[in-house]
C-alpha atoms as a PDB file:
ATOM      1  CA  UNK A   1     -86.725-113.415  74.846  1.00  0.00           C
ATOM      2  CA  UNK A   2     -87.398-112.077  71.367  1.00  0.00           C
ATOM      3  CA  UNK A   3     -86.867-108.718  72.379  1.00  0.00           C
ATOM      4  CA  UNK A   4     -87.496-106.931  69.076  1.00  0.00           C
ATOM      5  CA  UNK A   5     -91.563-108.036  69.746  1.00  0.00           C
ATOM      6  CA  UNK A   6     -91.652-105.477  71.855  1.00  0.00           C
ATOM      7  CA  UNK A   7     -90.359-103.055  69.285  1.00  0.00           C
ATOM      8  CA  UNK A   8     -93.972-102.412  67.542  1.00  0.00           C
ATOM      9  CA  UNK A   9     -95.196-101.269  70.954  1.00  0.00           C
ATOM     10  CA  UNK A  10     -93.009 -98.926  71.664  1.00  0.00           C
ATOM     11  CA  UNK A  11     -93.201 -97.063  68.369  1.00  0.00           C
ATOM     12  CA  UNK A  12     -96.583 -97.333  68.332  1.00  0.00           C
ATOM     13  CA  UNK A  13     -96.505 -95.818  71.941  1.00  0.00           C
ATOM     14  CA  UNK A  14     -94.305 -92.877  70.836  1.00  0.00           C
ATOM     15  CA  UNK A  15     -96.647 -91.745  67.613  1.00  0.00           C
ATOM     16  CA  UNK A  16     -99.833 -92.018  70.370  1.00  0.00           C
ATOM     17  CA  UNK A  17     -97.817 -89.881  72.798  1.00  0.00           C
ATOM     18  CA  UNK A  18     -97.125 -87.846  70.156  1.00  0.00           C
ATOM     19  CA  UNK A  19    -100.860 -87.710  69.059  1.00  0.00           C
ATOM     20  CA  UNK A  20    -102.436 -86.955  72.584  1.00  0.00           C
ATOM     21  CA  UNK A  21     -99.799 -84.495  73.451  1.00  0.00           C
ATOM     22  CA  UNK A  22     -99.688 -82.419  70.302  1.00  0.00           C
ATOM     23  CA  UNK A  23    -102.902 -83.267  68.476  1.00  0.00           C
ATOM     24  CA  UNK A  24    -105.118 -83.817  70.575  1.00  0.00           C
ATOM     25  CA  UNK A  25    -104.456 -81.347  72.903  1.00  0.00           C
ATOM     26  CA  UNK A  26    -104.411 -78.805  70.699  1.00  0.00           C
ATOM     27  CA  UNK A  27    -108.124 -79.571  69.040  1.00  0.00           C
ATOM     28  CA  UNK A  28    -109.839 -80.533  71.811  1.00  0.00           C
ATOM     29  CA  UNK A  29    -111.702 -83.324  71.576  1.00  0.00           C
ATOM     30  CA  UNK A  30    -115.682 -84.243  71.354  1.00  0.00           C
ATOM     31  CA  UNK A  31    -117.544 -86.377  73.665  1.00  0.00           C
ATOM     32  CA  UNK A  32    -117.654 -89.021  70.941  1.00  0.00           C
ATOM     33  CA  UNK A  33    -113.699 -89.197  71.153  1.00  0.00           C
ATOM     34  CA  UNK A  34    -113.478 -88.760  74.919  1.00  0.00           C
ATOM     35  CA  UNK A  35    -114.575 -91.960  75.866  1.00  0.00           C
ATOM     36  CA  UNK A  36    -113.937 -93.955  72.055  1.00  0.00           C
ATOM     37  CA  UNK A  37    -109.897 -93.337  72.855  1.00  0.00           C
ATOM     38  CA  UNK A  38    -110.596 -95.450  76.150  1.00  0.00           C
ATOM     39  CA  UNK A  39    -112.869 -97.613  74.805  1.00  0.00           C
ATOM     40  CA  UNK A  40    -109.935 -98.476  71.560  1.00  0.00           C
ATOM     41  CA  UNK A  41    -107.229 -98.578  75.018  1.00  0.00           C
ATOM     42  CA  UNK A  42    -109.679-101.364  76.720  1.00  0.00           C
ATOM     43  CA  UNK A  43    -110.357-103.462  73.420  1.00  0.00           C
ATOM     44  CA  UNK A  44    -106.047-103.696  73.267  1.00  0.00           C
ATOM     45  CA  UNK A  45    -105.965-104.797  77.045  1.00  0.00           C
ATOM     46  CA  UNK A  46    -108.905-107.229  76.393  1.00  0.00           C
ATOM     47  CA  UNK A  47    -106.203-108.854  74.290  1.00  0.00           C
ATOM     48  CA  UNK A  48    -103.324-109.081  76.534  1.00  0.00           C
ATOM     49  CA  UNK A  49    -105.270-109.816  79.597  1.00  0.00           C
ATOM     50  CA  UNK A  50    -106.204-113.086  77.898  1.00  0.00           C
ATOM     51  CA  UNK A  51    -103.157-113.857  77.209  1.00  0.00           C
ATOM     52  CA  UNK A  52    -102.000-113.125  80.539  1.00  0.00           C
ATOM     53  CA  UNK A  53    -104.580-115.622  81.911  1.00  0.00           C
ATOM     54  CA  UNK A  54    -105.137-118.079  80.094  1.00  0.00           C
ATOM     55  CA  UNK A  55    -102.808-120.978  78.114  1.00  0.00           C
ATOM     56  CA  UNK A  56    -101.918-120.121  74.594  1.00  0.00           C
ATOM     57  CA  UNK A  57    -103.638-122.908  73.410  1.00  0.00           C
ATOM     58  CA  UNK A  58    -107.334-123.192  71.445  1.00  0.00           C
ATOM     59  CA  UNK A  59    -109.835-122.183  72.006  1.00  0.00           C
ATOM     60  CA  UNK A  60    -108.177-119.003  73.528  1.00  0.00           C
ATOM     61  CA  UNK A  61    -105.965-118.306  70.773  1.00  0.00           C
ATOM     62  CA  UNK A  62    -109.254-118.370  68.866  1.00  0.00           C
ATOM     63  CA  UNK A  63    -110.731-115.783  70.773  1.00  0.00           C
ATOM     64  CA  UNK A  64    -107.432-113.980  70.888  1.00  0.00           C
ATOM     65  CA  UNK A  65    -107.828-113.662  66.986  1.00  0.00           C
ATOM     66  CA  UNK A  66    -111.268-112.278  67.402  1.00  0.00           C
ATOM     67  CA  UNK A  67    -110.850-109.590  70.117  1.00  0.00           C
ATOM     68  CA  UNK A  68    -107.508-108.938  68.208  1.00  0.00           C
ATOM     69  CA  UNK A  69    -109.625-108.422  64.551  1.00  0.00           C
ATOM     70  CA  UNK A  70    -112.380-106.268  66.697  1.00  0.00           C
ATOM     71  CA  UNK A  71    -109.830-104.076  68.042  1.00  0.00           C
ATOM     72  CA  UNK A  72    -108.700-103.318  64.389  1.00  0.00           C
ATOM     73  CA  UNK A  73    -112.223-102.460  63.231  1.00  0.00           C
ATOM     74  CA  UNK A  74    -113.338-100.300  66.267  1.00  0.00           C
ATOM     75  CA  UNK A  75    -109.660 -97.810  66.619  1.00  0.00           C
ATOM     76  CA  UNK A  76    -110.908 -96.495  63.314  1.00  0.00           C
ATOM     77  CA  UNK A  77    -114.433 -95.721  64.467  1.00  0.00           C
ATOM     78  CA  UNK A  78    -113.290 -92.219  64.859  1.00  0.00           C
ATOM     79  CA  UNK A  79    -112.487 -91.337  61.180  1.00  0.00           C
ATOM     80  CA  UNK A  80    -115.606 -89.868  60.175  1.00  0.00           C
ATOM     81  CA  UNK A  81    -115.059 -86.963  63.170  1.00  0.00           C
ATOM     82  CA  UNK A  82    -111.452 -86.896  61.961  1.00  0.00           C
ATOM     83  CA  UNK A  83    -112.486 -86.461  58.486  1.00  0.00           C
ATOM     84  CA  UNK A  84    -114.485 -82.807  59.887  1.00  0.00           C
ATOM     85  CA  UNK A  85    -111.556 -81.766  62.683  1.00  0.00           C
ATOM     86  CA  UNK A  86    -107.890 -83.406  61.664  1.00  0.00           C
ATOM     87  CA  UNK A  87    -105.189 -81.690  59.578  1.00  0.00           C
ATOM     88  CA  UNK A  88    -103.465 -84.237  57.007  1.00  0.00           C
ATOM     89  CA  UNK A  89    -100.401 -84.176  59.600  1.00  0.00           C
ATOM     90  CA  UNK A  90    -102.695 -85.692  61.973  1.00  0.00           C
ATOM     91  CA  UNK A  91    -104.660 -88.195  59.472  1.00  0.00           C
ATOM     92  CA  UNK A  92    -100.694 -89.512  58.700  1.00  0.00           C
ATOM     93  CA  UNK A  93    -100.073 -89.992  61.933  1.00  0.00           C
ATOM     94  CA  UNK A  94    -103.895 -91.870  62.679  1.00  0.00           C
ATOM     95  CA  UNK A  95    -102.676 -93.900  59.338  1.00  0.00           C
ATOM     96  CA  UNK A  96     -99.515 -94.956  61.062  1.00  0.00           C
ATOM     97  CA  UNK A  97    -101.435 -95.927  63.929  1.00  0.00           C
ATOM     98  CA  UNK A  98    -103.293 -97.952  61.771  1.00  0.00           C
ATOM     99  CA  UNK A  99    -100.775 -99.665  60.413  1.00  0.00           C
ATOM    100  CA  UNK A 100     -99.115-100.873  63.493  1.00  0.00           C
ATOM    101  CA  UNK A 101    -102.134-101.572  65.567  1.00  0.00           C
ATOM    102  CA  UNK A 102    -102.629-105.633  64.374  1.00  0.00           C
ATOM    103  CA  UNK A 103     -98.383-105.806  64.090  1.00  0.00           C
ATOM    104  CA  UNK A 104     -98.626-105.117  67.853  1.00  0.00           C
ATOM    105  CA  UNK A 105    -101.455-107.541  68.673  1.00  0.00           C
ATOM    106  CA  UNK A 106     -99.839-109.996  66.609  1.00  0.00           C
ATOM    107  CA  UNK A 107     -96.275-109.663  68.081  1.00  0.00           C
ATOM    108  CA  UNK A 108     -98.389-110.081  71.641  1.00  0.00           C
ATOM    109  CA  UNK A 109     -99.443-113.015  70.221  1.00  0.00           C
ATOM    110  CA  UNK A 110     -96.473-114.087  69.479  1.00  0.00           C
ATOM    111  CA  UNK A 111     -95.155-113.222  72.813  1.00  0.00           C
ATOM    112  CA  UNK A 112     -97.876-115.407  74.331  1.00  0.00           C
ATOM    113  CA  UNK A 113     -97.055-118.559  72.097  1.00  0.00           C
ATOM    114  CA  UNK A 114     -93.375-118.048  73.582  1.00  0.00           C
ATOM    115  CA  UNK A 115     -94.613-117.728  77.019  1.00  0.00           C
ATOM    116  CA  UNK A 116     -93.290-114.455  77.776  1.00  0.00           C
ATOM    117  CA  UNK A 117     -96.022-113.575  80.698  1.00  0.00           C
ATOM    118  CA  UNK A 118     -93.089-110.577  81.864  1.00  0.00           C
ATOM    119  CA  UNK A 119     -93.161-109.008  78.709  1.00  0.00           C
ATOM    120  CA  UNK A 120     -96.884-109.229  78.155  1.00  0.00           C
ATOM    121  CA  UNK A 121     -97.356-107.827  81.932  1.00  0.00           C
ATOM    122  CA  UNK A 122     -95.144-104.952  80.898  1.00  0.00           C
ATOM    123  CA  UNK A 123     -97.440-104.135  78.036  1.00  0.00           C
ATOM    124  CA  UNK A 124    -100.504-104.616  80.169  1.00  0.00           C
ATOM    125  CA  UNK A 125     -99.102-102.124  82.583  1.00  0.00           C
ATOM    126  CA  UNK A 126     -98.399 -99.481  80.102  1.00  0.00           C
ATOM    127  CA  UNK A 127    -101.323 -99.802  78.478  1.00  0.00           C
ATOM    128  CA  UNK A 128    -103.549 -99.803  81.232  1.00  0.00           C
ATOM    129  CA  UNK A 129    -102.013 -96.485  82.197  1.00  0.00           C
ATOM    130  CA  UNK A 130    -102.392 -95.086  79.163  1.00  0.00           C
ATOM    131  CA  UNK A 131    -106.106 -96.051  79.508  1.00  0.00           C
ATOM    132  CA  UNK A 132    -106.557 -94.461  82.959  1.00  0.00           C
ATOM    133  CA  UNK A 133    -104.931 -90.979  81.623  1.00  0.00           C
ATOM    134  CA  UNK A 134    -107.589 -91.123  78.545  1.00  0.00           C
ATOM    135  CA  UNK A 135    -110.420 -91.476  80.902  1.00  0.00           C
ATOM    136  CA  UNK A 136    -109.293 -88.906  83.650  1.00  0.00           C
ATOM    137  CA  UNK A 137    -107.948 -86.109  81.381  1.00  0.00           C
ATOM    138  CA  UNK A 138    -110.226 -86.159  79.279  1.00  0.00           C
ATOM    139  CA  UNK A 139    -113.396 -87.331  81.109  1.00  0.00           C
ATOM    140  CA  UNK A 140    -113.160 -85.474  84.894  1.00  0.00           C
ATOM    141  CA  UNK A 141    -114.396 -82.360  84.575  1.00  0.00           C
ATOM    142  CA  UNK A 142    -112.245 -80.330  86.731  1.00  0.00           C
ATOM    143  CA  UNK A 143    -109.279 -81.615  84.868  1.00  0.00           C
ATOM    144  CA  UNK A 144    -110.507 -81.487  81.292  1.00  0.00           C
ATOM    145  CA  UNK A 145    -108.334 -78.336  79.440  1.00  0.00           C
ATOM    146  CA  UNK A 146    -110.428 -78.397  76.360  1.00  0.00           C
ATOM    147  CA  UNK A 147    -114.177 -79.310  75.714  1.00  0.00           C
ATOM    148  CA  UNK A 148    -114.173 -79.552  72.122  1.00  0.00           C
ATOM    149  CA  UNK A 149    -118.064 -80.276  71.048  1.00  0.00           C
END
C-alpha cells in the first residue's frame, strides 16, 4: 500500500481537530455553521462511500470527480460568516483546510484506483465519526456549550 496517501488525511484531521477544539469552541458557532460543518463532513463521505461500493471504473470515477469538485465549492460556504466572527489565526488555519481538502479527495482517489478498500474504510470510519460529533455537539440541545447566533 502507498501508505503516504493517507498522509493528507491525517494532517488535514489534526488542523480540523485543532479548529473544533480551539476555534470553534471558543466562538461558538451560529445555526448556519452548526449543521454546514456536517453537511461539508457528509459531502467528503459521499466520496469515499462510492468508492467503497462501487468499481473504480467510469462512469463512477466520473461521478467521483463531481461529488469530489462539489465538496470543494460547498466547505467554503462558510466564509462570508467567517469573514464577521474569525480572527486571521483562524482564517489561516480555514486556508489550510482549503488547501488540503481536493489533495485528500484526490489521494482517495487514488487509493480507489489501487484498490485499497482497507484504507478507504479507515477513512470512512473516521470521518463518519467526525460527522456524528459535529451533529451531536453542536446540534442536541442539552449538549450544546455555546449557542453562538
Amino acid at each position: 500500500m502507498n501508505g503516504w496517501l493517507l498522509a493528507p488525511a491525517a494532517v488535514r484531521g489534526i488542523v480540523m481537530i485543532g479548529d473544533e477544539l480551539h476555534f470553534h469552541r471558543r466562538r461558538g458557532l451560529p445555526r448556519w455553521e452548526r449543521w454546514g460543518h456536517p453537511l461539508d463532513t457528509a459531502s467528503v463521505l459521499a466520496c469515499y462511500g462510492l468508492a467503497l461500493g462501487a468499481p473504480a471504473e467510469p462512469p463512477f470515477t466520473i461521478v467521483y470527480a463531481a461529488l469530489a469538485v462539489i465538496s470543494c465549492l460547498l466547505v467554503t460556504k462558510d466564509e462570508f460568516i467567517h469573514a464577521e466572527r474569525c480572527t486571521p489565526a483562524e482564517h489561516h488555519l480555514h486556508a489550510i483546510l482549503f488547501l488540503l481538502h481536493p489533495i485528500v479527495l484526490a489521494a482517495a482517489f487514488t487509493l480507489w484506483i489501487d484498490g485499497e478498500r482497507g484504507a478507504l474504510g479507515v477513512l470512512f470510519g473516521l470521518t463518519l465519526a467526525f460527522g456524528l460529533y459535529q451533529l451531536v455537539y453542536w446540534n442536541v440541545p442539552w449538549m450544546r456549550r455555546f449557542d453562538a447566533r
